[in-house]
C-alpha atoms as a PDB file:
ATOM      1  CA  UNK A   1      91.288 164.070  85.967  1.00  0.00           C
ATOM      2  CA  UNK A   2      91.729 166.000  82.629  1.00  0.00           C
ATOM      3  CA  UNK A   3      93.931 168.445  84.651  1.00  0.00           C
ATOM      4  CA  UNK A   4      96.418 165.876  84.842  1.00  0.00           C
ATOM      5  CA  UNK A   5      97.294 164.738  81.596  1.00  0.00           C
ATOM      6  CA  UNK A   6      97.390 168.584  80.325  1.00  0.00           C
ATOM      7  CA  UNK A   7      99.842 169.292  83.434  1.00  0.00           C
ATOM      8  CA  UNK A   8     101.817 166.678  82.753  1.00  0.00           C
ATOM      9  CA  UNK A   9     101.993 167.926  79.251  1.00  0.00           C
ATOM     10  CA  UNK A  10     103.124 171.220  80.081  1.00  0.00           C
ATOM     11  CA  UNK A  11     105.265 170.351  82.357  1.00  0.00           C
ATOM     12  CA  UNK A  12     107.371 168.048  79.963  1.00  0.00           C
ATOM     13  CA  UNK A  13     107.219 171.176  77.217  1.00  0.00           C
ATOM     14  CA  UNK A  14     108.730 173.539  80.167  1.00  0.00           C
ATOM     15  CA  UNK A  15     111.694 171.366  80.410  1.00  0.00           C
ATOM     16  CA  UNK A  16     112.160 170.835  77.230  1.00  0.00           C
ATOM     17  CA  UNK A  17     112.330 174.751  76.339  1.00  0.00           C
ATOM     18  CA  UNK A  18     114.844 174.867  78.685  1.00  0.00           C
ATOM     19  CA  UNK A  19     117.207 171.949  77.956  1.00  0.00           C
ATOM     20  CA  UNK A  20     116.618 173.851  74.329  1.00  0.00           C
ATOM     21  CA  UNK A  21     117.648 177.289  75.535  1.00  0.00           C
ATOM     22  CA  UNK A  22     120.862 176.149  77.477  1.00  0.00           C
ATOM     23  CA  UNK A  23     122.826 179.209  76.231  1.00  0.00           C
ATOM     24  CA  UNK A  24     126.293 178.123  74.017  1.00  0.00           C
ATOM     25  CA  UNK A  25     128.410 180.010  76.525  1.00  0.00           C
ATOM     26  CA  UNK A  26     127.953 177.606  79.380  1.00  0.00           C
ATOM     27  CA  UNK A  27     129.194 174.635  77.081  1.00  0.00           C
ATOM     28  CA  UNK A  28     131.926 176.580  76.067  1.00  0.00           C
ATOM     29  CA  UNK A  29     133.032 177.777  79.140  1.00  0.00           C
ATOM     30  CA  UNK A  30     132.952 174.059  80.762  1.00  0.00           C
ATOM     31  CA  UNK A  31     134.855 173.020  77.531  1.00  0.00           C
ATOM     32  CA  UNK A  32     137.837 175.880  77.776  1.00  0.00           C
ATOM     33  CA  UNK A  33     137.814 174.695  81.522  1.00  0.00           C
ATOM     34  CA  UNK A  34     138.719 170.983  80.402  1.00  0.00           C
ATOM     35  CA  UNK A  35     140.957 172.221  77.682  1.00  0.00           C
ATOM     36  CA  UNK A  36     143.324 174.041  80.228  1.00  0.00           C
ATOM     37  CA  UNK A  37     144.107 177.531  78.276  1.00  0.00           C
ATOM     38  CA  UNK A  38     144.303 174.827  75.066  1.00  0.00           C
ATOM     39  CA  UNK A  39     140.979 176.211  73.735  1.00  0.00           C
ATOM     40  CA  UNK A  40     139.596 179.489  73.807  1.00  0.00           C
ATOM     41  CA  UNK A  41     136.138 180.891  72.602  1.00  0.00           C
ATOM     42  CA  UNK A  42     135.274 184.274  71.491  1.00  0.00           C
ATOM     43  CA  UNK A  43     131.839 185.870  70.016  1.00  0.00           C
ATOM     44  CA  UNK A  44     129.667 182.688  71.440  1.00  0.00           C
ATOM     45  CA  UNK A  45     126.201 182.885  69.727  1.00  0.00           C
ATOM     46  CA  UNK A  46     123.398 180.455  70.437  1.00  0.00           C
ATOM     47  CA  UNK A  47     122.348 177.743  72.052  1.00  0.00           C
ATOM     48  CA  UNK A  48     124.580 174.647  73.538  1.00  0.00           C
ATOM     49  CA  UNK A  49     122.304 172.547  70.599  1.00  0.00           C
ATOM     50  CA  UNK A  50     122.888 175.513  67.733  1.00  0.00           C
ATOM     51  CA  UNK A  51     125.468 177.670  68.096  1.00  0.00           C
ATOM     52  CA  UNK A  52     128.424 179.454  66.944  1.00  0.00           C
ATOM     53  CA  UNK A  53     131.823 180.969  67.925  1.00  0.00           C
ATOM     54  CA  UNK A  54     135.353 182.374  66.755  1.00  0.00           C
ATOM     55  CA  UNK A  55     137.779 179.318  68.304  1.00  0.00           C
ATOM     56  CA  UNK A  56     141.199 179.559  68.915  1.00  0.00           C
ATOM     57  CA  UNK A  57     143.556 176.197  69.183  1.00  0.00           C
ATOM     58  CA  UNK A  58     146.788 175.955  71.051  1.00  0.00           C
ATOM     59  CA  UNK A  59     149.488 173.570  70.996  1.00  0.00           C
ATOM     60  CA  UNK A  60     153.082 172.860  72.083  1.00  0.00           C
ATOM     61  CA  UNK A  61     154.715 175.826  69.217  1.00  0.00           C
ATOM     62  CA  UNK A  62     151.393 178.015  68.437  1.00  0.00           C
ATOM     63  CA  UNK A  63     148.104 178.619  67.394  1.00  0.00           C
ATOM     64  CA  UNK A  64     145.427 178.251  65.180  1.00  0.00           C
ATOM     65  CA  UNK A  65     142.382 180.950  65.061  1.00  0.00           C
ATOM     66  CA  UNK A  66     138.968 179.839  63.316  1.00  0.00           C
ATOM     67  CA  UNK A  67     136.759 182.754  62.406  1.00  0.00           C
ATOM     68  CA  UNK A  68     134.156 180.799  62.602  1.00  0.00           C
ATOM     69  CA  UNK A  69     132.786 177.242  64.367  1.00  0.00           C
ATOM     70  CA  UNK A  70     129.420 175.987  64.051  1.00  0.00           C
ATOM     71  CA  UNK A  71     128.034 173.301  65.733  1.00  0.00           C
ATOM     72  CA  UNK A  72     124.158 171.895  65.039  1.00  0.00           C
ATOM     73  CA  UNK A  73     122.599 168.751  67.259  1.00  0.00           C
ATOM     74  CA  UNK A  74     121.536 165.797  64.961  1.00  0.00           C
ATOM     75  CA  UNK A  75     118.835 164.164  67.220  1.00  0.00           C
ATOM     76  CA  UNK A  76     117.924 161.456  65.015  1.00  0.00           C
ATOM     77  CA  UNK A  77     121.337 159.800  66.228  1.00  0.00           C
ATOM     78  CA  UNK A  78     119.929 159.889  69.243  1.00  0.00           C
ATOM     79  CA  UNK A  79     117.754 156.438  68.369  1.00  0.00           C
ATOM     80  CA  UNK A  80     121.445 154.801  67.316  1.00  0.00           C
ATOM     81  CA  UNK A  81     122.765 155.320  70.846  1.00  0.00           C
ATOM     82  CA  UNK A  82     124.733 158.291  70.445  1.00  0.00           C
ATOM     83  CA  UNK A  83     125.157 162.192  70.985  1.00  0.00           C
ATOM     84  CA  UNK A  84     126.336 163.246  67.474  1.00  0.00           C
ATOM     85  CA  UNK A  85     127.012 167.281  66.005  1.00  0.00           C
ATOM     86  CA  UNK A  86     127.369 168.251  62.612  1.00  0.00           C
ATOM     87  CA  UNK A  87     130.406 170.981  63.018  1.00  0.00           C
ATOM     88  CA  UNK A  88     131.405 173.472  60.007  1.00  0.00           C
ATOM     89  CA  UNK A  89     134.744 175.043  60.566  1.00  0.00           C
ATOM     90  CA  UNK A  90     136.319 178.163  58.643  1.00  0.00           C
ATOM     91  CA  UNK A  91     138.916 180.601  58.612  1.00  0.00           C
ATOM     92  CA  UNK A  92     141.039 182.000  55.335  1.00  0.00           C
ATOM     93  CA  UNK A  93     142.221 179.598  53.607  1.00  0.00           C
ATOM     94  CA  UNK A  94     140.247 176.675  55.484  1.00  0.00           C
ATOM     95  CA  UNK A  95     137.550 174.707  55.482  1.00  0.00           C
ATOM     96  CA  UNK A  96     136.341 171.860  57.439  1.00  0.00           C
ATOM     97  CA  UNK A  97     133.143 170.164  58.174  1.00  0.00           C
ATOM     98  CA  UNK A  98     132.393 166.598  60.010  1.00  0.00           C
ATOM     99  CA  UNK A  99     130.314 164.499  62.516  1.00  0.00           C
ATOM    100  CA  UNK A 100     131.516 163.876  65.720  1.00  0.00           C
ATOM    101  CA  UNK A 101     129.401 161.298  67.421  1.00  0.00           C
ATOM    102  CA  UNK A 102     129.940 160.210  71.614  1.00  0.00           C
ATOM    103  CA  UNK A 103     128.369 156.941  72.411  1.00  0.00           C
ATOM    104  CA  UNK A 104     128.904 155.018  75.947  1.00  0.00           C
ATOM    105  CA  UNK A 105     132.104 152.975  74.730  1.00  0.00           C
ATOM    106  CA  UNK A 106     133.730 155.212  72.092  1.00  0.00           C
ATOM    107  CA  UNK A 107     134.116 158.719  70.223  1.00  0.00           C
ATOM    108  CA  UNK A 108     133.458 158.852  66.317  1.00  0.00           C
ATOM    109  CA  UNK A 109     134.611 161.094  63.907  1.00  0.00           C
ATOM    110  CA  UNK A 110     132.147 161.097  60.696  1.00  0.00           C
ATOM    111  CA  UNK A 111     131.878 162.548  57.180  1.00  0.00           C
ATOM    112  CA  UNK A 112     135.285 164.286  57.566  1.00  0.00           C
ATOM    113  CA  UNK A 113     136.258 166.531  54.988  1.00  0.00           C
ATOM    114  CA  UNK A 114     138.696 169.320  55.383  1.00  0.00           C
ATOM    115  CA  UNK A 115     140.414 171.450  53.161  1.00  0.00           C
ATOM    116  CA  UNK A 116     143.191 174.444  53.137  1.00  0.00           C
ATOM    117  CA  UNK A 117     146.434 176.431  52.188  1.00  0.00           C
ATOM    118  CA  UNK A 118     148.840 174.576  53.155  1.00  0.00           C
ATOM    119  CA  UNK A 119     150.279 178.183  54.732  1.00  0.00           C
ATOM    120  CA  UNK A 120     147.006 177.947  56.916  1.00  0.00           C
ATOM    121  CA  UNK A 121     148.686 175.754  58.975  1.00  0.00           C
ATOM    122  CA  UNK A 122     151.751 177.517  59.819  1.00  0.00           C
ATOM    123  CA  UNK A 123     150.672 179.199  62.773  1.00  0.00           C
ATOM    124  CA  UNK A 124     150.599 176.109  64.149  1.00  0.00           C
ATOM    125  CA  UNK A 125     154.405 175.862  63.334  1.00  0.00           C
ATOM    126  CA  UNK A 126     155.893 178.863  63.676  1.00  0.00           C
ATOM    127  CA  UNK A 127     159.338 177.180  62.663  1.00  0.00           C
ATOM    128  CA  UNK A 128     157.705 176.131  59.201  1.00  0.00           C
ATOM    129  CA  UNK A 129     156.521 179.617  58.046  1.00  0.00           C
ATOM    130  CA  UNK A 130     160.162 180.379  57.294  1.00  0.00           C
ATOM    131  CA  UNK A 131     160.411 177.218  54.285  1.00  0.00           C
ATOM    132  CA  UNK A 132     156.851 179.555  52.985  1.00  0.00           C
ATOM    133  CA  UNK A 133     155.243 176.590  52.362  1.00  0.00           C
ATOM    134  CA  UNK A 134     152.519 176.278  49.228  1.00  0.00           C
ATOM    135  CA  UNK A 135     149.789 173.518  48.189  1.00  0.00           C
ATOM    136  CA  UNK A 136     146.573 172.219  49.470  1.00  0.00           C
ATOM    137  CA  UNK A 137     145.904 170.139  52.245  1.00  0.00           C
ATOM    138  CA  UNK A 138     143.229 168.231  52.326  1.00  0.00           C
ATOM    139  CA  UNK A 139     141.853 165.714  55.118  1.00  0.00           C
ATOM    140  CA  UNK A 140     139.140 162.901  54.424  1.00  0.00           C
ATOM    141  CA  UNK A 141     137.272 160.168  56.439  1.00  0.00           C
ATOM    142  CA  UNK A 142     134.267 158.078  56.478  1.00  0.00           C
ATOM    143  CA  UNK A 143     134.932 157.381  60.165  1.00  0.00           C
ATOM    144  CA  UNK A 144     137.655 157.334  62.813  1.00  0.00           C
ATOM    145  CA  UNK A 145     137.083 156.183  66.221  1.00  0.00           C
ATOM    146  CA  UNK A 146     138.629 156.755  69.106  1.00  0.00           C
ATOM    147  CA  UNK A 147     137.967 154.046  72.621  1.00  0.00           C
ATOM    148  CA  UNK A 148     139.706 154.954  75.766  1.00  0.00           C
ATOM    149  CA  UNK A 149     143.339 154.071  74.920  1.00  0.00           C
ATOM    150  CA  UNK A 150     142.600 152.279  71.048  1.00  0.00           C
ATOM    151  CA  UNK A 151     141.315 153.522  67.905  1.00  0.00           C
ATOM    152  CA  UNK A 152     139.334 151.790  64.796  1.00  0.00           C
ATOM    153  CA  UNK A 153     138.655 153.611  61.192  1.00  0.00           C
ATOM    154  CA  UNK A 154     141.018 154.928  58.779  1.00  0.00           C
ATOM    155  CA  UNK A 155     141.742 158.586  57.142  1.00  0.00           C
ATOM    156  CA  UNK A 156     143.860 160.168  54.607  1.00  0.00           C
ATOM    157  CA  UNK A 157     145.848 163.159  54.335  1.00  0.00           C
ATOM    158  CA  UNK A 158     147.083 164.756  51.124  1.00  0.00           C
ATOM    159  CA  UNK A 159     149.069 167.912  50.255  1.00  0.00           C
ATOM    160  CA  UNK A 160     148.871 168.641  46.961  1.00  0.00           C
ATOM    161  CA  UNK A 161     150.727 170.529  44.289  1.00  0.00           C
ATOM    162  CA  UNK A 162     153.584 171.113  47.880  1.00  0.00           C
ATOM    163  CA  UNK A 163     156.303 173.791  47.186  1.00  0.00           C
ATOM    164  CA  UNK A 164     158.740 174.899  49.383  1.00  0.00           C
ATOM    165  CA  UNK A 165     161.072 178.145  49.470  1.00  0.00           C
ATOM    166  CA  UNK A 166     164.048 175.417  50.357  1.00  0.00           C
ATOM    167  CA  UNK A 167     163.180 173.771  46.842  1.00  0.00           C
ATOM    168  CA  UNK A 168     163.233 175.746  43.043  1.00  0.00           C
ATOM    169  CA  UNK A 169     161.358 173.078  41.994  1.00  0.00           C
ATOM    170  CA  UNK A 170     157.894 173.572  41.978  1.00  0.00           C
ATOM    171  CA  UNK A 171     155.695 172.142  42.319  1.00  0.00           C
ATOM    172  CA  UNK A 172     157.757 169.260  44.978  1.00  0.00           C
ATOM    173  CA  UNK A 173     154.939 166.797  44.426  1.00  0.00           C
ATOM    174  CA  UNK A 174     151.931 165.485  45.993  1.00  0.00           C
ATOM    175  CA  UNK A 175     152.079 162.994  48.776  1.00  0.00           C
ATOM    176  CA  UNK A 176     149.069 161.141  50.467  1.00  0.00           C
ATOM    177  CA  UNK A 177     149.537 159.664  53.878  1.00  0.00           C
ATOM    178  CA  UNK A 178     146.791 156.865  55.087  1.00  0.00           C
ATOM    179  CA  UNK A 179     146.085 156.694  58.574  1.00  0.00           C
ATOM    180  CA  UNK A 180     144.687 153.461  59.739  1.00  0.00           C
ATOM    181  CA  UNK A 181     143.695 152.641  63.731  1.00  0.00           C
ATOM    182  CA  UNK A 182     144.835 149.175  64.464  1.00  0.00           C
ATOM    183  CA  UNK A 183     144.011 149.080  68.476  1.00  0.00           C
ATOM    184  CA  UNK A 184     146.362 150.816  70.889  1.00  0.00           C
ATOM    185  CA  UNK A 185     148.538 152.520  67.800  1.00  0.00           C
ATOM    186  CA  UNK A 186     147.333 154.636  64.445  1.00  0.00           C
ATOM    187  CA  UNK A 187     149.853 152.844  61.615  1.00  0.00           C
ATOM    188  CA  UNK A 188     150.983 155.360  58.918  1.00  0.00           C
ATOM    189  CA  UNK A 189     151.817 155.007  55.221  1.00  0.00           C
ATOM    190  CA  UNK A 190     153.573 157.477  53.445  1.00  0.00           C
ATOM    191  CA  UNK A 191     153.556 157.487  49.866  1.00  0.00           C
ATOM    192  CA  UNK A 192     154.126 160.124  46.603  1.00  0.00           C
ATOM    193  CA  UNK A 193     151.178 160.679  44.528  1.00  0.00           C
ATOM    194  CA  UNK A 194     153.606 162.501  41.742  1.00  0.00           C
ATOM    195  CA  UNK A 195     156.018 164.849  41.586  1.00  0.00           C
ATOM    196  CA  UNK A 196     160.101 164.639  41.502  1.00  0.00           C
ATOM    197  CA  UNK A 197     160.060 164.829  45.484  1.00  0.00           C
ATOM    198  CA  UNK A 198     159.596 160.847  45.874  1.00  0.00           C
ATOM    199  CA  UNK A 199     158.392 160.491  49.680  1.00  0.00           C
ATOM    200  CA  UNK A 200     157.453 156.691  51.687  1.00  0.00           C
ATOM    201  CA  UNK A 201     157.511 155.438  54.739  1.00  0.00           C
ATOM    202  CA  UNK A 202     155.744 154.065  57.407  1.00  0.00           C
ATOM    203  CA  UNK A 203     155.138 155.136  60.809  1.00  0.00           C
ATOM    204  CA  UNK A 204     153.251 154.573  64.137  1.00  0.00           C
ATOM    205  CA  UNK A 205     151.403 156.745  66.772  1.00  0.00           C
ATOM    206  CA  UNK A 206     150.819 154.959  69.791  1.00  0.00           C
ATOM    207  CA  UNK A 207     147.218 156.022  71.540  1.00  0.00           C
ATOM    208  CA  UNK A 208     147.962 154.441  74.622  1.00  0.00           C
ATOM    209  CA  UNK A 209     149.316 156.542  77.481  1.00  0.00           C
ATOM    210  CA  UNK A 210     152.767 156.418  78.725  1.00  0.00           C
ATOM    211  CA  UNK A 211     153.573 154.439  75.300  1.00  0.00           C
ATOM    212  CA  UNK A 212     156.438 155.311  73.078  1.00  0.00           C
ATOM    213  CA  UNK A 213     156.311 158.378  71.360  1.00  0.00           C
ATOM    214  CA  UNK A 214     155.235 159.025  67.479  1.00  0.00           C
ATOM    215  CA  UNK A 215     157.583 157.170  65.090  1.00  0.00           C
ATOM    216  CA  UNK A 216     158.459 157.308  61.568  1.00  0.00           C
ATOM    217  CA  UNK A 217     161.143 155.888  58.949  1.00  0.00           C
ATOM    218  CA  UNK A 218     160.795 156.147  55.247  1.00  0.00           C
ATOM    219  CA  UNK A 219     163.721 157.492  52.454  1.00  0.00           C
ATOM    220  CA  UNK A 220     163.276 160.348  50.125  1.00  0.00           C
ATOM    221  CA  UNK A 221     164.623 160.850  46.625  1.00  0.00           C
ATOM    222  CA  UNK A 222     164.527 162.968  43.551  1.00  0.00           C
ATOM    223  CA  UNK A 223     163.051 161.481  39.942  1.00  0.00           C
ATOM    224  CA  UNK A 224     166.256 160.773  37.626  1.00  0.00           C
ATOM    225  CA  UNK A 225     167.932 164.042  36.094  1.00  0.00           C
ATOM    226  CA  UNK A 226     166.745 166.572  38.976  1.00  0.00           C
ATOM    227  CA  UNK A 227     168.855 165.309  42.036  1.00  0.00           C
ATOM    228  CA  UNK A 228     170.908 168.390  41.860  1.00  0.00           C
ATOM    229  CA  UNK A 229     168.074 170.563  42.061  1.00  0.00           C
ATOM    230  CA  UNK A 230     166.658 168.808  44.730  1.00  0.00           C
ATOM    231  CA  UNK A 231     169.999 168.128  46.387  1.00  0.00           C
ATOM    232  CA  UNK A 232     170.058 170.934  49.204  1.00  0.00           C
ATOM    233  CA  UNK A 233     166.608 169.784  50.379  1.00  0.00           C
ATOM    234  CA  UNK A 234     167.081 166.276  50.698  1.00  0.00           C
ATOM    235  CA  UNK A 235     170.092 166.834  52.713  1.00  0.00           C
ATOM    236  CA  UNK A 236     168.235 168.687  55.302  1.00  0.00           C
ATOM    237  CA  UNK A 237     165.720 165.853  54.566  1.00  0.00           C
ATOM    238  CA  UNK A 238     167.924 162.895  55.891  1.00  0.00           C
ATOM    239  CA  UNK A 239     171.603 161.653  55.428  1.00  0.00           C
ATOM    240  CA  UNK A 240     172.109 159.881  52.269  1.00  0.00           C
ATOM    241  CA  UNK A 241     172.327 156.266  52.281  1.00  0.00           C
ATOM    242  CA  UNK A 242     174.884 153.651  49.714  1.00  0.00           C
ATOM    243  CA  UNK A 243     171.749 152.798  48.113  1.00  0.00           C
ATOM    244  CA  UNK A 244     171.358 156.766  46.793  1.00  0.00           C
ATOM    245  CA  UNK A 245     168.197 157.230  48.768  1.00  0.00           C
ATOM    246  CA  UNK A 246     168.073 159.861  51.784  1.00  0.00           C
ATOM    247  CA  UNK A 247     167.296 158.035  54.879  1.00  0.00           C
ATOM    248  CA  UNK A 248     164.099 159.635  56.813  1.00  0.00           C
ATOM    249  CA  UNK A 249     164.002 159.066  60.894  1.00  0.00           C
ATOM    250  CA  UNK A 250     161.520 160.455  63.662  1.00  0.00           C
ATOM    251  CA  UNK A 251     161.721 158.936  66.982  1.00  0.00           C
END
């Protein structure tokens, strides 16, 4: 009868090596699969629990290629009804790091912090590479959740110390923009943290499929005694209105 208990032991070890062992490169592979060409891996290392790779994005107008992504299970989440992952994310220029947490009814992003050049980015946007664009970026949240078709949590974006090769001033200014999920639609607040670019506005990105697309209206305008320099830029920015201020529109 002592055979049993010991068998049973070893049996539950054996499984558990292997659920430990799952190499990274079957995740990956499933996850490029879902992605459809949106996500591709390259130097995979380690297991689907530990791991690493090189990561390239893709959207609509480009790319974005991470040297390095590093993912690490966090079992103790486990006993809070959830799958979580610390992830570290680099590249020149960048660096990221944050909690991403799947439960039954919702997706949770945790302990986001993110950092980079604002010319990081512009491989994204091949378009914006020509304005040579200068500052820090930097991305922050305690949590954002995303359920099906609504989202809960809030976040913040900032670029910092912003120039522009359409603008002699420099620095433009530093702007902060608060993201805040409020159901089926993440509201957003524009605002100017300093700087003679004055930026504000509020906008709304529906999460909710077939919805309205991203929209955004706000007004621009240069401290007293530099609207000249700053003309040329905030007519590309937005047609000026009889109150003085540039009009800002994305629908």
């Amino acid at each position: 009868m002592r055979a049993l208990p010991a068998l049973l032991l070893g049996a539950v070890a054996y499984v558990a090596f292997l659920v430990g062992t799952v190499p990274a490169t079957l995740v990956t592979g499933e996850v490029a699969r879902v992605a459809a060409g949106r996500v591709e891996f390259e130097r995979v290392e380690g297991t689907a629990w530990n791991g690493r790779a090189a990561v390239r994005l893709r959207s609509g107008g480009g790319e974005l290629s991470l040297d390095e992504v590093a993912w690490r299970f966090l079992p103790a989440n486990l006993f809070a009804g959830e799958a979580a992952f610390a992830i570290q994310a680099k590249r020149a220029g960048l660096d990221a790091a944050f909690v991403v947490a799947r439960s039954p009814a919702e997706t949770r992003l945790r302990e986001v912090k993110a950092t980079g050049t604002a010319a990081s980015f512009t491989s994204l946007y091949p378009l914006a590479a020509n304005w040579q664009p200068e500052g820090t970026i930097a991305l922050e949240s305690d949590e954002f959740a995303i359920s099906g078709s609504e989202s809960r949590g809030a976040a913040r974006i900032e670029w910092r110390e912003a120039a522009l090769s359409l603008a002699n001033a420099r620095p433009l200014g530093s702007w902060k923009a608060d993201l805040t999920g409020k159901g089926v639609a993440i509201e957003i607040a524009l605002a100017t943290v300093k700087g003679p670019l004055r930026l504000a506005g509020k906008g709304s990105l529906p999460t909710t499929k077939g919805a309205a697309a991203f929209q955004f209206s706000g007004t621009a305008s240069a401290d007293p005694g530099r609207e000249k320099e700053l003309e040329a830029l905030l007519a590309l920015i937005g047609p000026r209105r009889p109150d003085g201020l540039h009009a800002i529109a994305v629908r």
